[in-house]
Protein backbone atom coordinates (compact mmCIF):
# COMPACT_ATOMS: atom_id res chain seq x y z
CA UNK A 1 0.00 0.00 0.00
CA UNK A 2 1.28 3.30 -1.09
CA UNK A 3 1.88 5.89 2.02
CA UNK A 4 1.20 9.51 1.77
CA UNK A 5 2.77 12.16 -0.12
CA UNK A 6 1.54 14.72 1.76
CA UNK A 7 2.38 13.56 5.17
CA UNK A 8 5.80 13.91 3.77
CA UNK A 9 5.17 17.34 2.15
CA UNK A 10 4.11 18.03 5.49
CA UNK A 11 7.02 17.13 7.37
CA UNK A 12 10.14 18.18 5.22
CA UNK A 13 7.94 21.79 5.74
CA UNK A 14 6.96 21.63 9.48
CA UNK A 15 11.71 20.76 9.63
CA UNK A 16 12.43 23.41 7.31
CA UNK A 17 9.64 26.07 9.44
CA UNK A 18 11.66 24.59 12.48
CA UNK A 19 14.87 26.22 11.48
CA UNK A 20 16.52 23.33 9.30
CA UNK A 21 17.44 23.85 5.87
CA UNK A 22 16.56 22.23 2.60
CA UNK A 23 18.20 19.44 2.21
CA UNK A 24 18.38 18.94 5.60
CA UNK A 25 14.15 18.84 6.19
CA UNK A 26 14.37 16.41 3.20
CA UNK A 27 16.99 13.43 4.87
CA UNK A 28 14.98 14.54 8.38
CA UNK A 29 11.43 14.13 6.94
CA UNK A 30 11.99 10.44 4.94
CA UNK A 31 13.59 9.81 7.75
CA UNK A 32 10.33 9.75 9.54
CA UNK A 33 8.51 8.74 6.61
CA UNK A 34 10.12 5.97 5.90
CA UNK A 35 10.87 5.27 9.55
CA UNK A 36 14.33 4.64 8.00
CA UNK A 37 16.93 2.86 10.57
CA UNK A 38 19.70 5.78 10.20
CA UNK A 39 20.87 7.93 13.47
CA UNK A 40 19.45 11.38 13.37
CA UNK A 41 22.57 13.01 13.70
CA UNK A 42 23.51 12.21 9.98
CA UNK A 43 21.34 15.35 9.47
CA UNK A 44 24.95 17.06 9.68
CA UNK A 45 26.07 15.61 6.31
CA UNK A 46 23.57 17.52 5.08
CA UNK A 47 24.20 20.70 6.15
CA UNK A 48 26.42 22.09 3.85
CA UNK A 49 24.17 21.45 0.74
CA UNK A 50 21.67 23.93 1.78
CA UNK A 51 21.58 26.88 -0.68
CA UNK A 52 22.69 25.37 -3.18
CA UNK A 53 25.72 24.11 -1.52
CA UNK A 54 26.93 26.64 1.40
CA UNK A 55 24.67 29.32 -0.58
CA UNK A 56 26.77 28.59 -3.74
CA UNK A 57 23.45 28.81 -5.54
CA UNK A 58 24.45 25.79 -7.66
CA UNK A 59 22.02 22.05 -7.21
CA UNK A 60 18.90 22.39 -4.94
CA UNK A 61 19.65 21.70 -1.36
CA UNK A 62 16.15 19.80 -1.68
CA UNK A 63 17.31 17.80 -4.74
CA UNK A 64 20.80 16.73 -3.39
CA UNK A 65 19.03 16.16 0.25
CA UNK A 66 17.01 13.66 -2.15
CA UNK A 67 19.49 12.42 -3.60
CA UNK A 68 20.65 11.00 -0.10
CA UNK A 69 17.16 9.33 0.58
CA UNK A 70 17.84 7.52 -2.61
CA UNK A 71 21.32 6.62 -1.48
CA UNK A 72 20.31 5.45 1.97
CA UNK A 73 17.53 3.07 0.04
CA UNK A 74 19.61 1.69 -2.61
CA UNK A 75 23.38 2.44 -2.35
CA UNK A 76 26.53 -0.01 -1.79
CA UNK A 77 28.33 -0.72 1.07
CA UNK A 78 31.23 -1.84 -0.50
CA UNK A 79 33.34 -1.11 -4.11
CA UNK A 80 32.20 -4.92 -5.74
CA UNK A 81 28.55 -3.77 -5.49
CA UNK A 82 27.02 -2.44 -8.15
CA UNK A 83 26.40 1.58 -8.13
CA UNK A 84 23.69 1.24 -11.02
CA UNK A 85 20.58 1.22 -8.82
CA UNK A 86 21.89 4.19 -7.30
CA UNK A 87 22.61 6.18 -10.03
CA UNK A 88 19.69 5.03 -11.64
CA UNK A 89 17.36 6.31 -9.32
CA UNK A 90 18.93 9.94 -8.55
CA UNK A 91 19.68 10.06 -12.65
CA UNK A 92 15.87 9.31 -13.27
CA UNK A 93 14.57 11.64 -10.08
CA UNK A 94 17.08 14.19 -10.72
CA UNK A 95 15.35 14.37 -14.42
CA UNK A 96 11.85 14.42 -12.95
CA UNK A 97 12.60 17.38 -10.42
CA UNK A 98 13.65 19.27 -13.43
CA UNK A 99 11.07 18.34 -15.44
CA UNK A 100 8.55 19.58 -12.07
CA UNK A 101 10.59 22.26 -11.42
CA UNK A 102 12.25 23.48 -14.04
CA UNK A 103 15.48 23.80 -13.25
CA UNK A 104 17.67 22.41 -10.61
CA UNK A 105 20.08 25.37 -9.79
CA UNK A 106 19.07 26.81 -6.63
CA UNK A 107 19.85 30.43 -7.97
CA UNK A 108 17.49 30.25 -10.80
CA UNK A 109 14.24 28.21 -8.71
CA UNK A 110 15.08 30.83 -6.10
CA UNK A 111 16.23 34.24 -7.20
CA UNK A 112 15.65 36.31 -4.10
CA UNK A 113 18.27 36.98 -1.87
CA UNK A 114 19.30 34.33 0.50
CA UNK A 115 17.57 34.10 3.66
CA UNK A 116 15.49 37.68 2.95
CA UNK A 117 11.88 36.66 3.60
CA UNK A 118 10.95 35.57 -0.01
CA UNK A 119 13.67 33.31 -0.61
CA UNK A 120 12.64 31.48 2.93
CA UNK A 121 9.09 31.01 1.49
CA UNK A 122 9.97 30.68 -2.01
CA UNK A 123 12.43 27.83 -0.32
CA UNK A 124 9.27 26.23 2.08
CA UNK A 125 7.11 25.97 -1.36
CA UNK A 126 10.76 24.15 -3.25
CA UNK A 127 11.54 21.73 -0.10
CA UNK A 128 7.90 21.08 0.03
CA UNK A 129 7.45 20.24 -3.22
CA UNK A 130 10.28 18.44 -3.48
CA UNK A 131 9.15 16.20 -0.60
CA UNK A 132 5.77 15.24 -2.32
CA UNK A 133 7.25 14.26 -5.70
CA UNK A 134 9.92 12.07 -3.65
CA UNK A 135 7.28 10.55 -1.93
CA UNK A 136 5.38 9.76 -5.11
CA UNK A 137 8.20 8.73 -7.26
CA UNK A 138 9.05 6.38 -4.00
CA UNK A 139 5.82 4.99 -4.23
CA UNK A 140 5.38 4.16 -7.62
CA UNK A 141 9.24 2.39 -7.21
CA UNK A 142 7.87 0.34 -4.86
CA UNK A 143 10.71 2.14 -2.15
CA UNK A 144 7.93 3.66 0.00
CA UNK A 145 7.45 0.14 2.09
């Protein structure tokens, strides 16, 4: 049975509304979501790809925070693994948030400046967003448990 998208919406936006950023309320809210077996403090690997990478403006914290998720779900744990099923699934999401989105340069889906009030809800409505189509693109993979 497929779980909801919006409860996951919901929480990457309730984390980033909390103080944490992008790609941070994305790793924190699948997390939960997924009720994923991974410490909590791994949230600081994620830290510096907020704005775009330390506000570099370059890939979406959101994006790259998703990119994790899909790392945690399907990545090696040693060099004679295959890295295909990882790649595959941040190549084929990573194509799908553009498609949703756009773009995936955190400059261009967010031109205000950082942290003014805009960008923070311009960010909420990105991170959000971002959340939901993980959630459904986990779901129709079958990754959603």
């Amino acid at each position: 049975m497929a779980k909801d998208p919006i409860e996951a919406r919901n929480r990457a936006g309730d984390y980033f509304k909390s103080g944490y950023n992008c790609a941070e309320s994305i790793f924190l809210a699948f997390r939960d979501w997924l009720g994923m077996d991974v410490p909590g403090e791994m949230v600081r690997a994620l830290t510096g790809f907020g704005g775009g990478l330390g506000h570099a403006g370059c890939a979406c914290g959101a994006l790259t925070g998703s990119a994790v998720v899909l790392g945690l779900l399907r990545g090696r744990t040693s060099a004679e693994e295959s890295r295909d099923p990882a790649y595959t699934l941040a190549r084929d999401f990573h194509d799908r948030f553009e498609a949703n989105f756009g773009s995936t340069c955190c400059r261009s889906l967010n031109p205000h400046p950082f942290d003014t009030k805009e960008h923070l809800r311009n960010c909420l409505k990105i991170t959000g967003g971002t959340a939901k189509l993980l959630a459904d693109y986990l779901n129709e993979k079958g990754l959603a448990g």
